[in-house]
Protein backbone atom coordinates (compact mmCIF):
# COMPACT_ATOMS: atom_id res chain seq x y z
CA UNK A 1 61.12 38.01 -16.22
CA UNK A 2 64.81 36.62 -15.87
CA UNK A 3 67.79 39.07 -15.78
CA UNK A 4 70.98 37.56 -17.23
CA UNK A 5 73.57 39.34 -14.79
CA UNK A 6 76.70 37.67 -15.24
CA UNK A 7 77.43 38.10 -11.77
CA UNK A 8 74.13 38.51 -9.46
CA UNK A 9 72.12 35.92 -9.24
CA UNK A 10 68.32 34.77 -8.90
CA UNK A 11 67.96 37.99 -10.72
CA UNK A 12 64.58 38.64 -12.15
CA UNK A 13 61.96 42.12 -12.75
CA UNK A 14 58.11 42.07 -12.20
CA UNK A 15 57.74 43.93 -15.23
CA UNK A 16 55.01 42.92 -17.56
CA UNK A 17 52.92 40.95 -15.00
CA UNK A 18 49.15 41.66 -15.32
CA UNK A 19 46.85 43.34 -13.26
CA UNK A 20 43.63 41.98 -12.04
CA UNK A 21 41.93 45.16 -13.58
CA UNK A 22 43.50 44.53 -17.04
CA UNK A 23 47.09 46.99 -15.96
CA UNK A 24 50.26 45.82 -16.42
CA UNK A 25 53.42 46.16 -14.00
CA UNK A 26 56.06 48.61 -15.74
CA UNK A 27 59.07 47.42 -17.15
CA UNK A 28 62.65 48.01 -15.62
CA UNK A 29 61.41 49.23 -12.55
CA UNK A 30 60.80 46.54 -10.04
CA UNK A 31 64.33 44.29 -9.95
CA UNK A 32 64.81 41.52 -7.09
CA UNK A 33 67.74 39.51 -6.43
CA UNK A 34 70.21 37.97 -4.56
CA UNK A 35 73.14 40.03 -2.45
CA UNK A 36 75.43 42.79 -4.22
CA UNK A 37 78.51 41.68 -2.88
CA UNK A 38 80.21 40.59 -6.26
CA UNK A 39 78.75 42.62 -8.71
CA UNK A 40 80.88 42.83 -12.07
CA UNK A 41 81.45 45.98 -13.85
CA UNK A 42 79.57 45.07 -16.77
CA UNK A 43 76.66 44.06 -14.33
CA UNK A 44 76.89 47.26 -12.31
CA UNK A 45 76.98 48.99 -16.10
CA UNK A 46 73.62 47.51 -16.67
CA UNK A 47 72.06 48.48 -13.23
CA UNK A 48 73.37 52.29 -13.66
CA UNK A 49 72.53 52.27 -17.51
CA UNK A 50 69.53 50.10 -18.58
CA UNK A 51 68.18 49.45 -14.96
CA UNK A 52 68.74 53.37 -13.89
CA UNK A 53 68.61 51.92 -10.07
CA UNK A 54 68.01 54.71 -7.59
CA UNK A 55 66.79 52.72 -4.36
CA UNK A 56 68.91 49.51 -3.28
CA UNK A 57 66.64 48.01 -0.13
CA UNK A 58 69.03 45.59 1.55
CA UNK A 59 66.75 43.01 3.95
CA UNK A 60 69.91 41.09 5.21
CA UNK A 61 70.66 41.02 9.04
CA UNK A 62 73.37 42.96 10.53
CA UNK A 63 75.65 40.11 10.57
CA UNK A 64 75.39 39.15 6.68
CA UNK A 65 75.90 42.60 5.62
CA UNK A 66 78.82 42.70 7.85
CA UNK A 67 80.44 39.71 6.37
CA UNK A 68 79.73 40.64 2.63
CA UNK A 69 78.75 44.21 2.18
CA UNK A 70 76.75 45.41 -1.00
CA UNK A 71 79.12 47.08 -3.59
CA UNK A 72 77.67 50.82 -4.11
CA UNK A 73 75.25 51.79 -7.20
CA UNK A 74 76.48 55.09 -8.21
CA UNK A 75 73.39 57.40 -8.29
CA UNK A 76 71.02 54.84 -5.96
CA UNK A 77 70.67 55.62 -2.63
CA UNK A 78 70.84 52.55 0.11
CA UNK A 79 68.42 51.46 2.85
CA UNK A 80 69.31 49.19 4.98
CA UNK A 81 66.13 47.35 6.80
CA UNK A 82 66.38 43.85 8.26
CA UNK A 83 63.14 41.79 8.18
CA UNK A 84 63.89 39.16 10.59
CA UNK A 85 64.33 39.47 14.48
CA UNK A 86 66.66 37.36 16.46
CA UNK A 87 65.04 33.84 16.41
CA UNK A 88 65.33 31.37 18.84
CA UNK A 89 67.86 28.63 16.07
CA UNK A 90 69.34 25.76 17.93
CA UNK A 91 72.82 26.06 15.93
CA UNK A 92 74.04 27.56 12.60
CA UNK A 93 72.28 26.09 9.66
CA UNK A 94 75.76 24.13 8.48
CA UNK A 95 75.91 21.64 11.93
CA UNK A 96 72.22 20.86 11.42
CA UNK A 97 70.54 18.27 9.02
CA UNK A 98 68.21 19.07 6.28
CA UNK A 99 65.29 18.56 7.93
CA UNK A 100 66.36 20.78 10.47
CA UNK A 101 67.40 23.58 8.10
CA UNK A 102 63.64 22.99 6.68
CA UNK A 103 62.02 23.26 10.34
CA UNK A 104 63.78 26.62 10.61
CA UNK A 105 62.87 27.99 7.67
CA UNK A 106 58.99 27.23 8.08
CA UNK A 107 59.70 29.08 11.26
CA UNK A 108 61.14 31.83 9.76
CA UNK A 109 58.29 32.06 7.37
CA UNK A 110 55.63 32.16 10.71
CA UNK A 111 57.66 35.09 11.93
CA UNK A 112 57.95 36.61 8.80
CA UNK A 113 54.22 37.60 8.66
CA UNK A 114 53.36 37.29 12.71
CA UNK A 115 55.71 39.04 14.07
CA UNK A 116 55.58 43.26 14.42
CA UNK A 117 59.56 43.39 13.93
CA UNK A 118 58.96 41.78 10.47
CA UNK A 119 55.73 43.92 9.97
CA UNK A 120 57.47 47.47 10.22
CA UNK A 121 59.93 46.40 7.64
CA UNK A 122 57.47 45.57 5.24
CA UNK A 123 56.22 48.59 5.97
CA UNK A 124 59.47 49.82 5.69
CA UNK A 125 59.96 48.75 2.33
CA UNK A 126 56.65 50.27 1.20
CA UNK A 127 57.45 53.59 2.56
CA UNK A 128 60.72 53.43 0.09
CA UNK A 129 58.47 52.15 -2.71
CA UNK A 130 56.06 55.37 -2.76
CA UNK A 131 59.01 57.89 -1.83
CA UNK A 132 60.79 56.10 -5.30
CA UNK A 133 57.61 57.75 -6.87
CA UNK A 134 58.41 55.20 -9.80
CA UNK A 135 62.23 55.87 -10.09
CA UNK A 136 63.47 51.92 -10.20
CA UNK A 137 63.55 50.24 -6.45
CA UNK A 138 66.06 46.84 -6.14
CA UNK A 139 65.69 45.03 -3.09
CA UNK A 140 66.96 41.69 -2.09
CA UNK A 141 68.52 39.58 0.58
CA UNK A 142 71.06 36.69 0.94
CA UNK A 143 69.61 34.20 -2.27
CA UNK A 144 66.71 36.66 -3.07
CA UNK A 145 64.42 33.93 -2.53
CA UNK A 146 62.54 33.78 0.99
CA UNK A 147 62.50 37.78 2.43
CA UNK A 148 63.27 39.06 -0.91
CA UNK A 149 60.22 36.69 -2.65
CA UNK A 150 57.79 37.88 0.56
CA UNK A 151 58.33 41.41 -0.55
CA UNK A 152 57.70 40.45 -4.06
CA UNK A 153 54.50 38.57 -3.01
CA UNK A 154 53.15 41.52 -1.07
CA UNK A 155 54.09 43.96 -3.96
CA UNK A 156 51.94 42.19 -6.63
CA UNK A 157 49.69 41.59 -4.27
CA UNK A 158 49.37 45.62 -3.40
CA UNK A 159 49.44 46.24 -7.34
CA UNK A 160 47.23 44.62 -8.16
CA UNK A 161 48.53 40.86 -9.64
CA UNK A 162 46.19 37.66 -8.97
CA UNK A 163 46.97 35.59 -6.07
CA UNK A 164 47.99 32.51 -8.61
CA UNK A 165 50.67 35.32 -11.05
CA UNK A 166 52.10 36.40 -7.48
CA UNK A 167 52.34 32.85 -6.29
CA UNK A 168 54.00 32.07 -9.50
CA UNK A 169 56.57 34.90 -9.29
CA UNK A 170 57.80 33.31 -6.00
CA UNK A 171 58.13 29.63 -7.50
CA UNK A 172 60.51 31.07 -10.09
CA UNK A 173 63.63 31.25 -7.89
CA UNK A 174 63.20 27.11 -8.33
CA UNK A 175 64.23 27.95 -11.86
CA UNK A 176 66.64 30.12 -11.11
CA UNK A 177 68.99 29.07 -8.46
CA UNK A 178 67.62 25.28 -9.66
CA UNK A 179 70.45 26.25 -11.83
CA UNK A 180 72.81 26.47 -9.02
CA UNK A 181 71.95 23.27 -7.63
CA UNK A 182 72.38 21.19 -10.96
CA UNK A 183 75.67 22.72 -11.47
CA UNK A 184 76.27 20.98 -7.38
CA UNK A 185 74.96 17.67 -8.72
CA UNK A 186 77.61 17.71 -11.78
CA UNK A 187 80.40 18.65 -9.80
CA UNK A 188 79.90 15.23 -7.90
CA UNK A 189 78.90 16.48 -4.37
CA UNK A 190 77.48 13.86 -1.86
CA UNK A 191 74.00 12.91 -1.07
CA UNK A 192 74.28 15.17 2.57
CA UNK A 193 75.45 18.27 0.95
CA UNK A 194 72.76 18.09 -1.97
CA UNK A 195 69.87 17.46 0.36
CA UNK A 196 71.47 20.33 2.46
CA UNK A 197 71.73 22.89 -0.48
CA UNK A 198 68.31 21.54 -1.95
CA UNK A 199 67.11 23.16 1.25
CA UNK A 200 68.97 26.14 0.91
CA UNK A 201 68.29 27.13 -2.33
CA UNK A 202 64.81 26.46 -3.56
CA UNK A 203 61.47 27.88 -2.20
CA UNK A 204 58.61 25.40 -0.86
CA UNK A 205 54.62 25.55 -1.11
CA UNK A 206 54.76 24.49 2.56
CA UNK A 207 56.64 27.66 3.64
CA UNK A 208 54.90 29.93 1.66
CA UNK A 209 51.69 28.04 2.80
CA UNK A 210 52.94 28.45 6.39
CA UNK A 211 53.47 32.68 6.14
CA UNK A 212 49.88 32.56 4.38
CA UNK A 213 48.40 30.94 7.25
CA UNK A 214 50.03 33.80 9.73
CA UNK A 215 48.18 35.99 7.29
CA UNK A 216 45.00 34.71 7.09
CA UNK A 217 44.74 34.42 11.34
CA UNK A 218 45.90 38.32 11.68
CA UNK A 219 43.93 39.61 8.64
CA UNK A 220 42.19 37.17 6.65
CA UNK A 221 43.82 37.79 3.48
CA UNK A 222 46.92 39.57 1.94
CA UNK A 223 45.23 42.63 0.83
CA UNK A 224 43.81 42.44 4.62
CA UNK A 225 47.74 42.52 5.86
CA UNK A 226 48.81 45.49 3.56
CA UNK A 227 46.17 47.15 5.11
CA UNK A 228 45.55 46.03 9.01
CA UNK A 229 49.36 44.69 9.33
CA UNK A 230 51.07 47.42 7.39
CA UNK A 231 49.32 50.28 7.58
CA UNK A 232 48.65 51.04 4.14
CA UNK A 233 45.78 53.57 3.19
CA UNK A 234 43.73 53.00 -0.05
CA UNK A 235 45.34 56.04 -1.19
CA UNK A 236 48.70 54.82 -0.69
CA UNK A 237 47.84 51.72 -2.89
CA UNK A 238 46.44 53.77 -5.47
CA UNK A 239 49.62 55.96 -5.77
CA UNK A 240 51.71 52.47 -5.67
CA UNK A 241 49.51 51.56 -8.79
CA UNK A 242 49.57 55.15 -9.98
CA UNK A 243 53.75 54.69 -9.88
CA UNK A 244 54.35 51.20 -10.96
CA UNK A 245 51.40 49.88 -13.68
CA UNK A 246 50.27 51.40 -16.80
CA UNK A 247 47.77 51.18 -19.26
CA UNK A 248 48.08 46.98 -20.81
C-alpha cells in the first residue's frame, strides 16, 4: 500500500498482504522507501505519530550516506548496514550509457544474492526485524527500489506471502517513481537523459530474474536462502510471523 509522504518518496507499507496460510501482514509496521535526507516536518510528524517508527535500517554505502545523511526519527533508533561490497564498475553511472547502467545493475543484482558480504546484511536486517519484536522497522536505500525491494522480497517471502504477491510488491516502485519519470518527460528532457533515468528509476523482471537465479544455484529456492544463506531457524521464522501477521 502507497504512503503519500509529501516529501519521501517510493514510499509504500506491506501491511495487509496475505499469507499463504490465510494471515495477513500487520498494518503500519513494515514501511520501505527511498533515503531520509529531506524529510518535511509534517512527514517526520507522520513517521513519529501514525507510523510510531522505532528502527530506521539504512542499506546505503558509506559514500551515499556521507553525501546525504538521513535526518533523525526522534524515538527510532538507526542501523546502519550496507548490502553491497565494492564492485568492480568501469566509471560512475552518469559517464556511462543506458545500457551500461543496465549491465551494472544486473550485476549488482548477481551479487546481491551470491555474494557473503550481501548475505550477512540480509541477515543483518533480520536480526533487527526480530529484536523490533513488532515495534515498526523502516528500511530503505537510495530510490527504495533495488536493495530496499530485495529486503522486501525476502520479508514476504519469510512471512509467509506467495511468490507472485511478493513479486508484485517489488513491481510497484514502477508505479511509484513511474511518477518521477513522467514528470522528466513533461519537463522536456532529451531522449539520452530519459533512457538514462528510465534505467535509474524503475525495477526490471530481468534483474529480479537474475538475483533469483543466484538463489536458486545456492539454495534452490527463497525459503531455501532464508534458511541455508541466512541462517534463519524455523523458530526464528515463526517468531517473525508471530511479530508481523495476524489473524485475516
Amino acid at each position: 500500500m502507497f504512503i503519500d509522504f509529501q516529501s519521501i518518496s517510493n514510499a509504500r507499507e506491506l501491511g495487509g498482504m496475505k499469507t499463504v496460510d490465510g494471515r495477513r501482514v500487520k498494518k503500519g509496521v513494515l514501511l520501505r522507501t527511498a533515503e531520509l535526507d529531506r524529510v518535511s516536518r509534517g512527514d517526520m510528524a507522520e513517521l513519529t505519530g501514525k507510523y510510531a517508527v522505532r528502527h530506521v535500517v539504512d542499506f546505503r554505502d558509506p559514500s551515499e550516506t556521507e553525501r546525504k545523511p538521513d535526518l533523525e526519527i526522534p524515538g527510532a533508533k538507526y542501523r546502519h548496514i550496507p548490502v553491497l561490497p565494492d564492485l568492480p564498475y568501469k566509471s560512475r553511472a552518469i559517464d556511462l550509457t543506458p545500457q551500461e547502467v543496465f549491465e551494472q545493475f544486473m550485476l549488482m543484482y548477481r551479487v546481491m544474492a551470491e555474494d557473503r558480504f550481501c548475505m550477512r546484511a540480509w541477515e543483518q536486517f533480520f536480526r533487527v526485524l526480530l529484536e523490533a519484536k513488532g515495534e515498526t522497522v523502516l528500511w530503505h536505500c537510495v530510490q527504495g527500489k533495488d536493495r530496499t525491494g530485495i529486503a522486501a522480497l525476502l520479508l514476504l517471502t519469510a512471512l509467509g506471502v506467495s511468490p507472485d504477491d511478493a513479486r508484485e510488491d517489488y513491481f510497484l516502485t514502477n508505479i511509484s517513481l513511474g511518477r518521477e519519470y513522467e514528470q522528466l518527460e513533461k519537463s522536456g528532457a532529451d531522449a539520452r537523459e530519459l533512457a538514462f533515468m528510465k534505467v535509474v528509476l524503475y525495477v526490471f523482471p530481468e534483474c529480479l530474474d537474475e538475483f533469483m537465479s543466484g538463489v536458486r544455484s545456492l539454495c534452490g529456492d527463497l525459503d531455501g536462502y532464508l534458511r541455508k544463506a541466512l541462517g534463519l531457524t524455523t523458530g526464528e521464522i515463526d517468531l517473525l510471523r508471530e511479530y508481523y501477521t495476524q489473524q485475516a
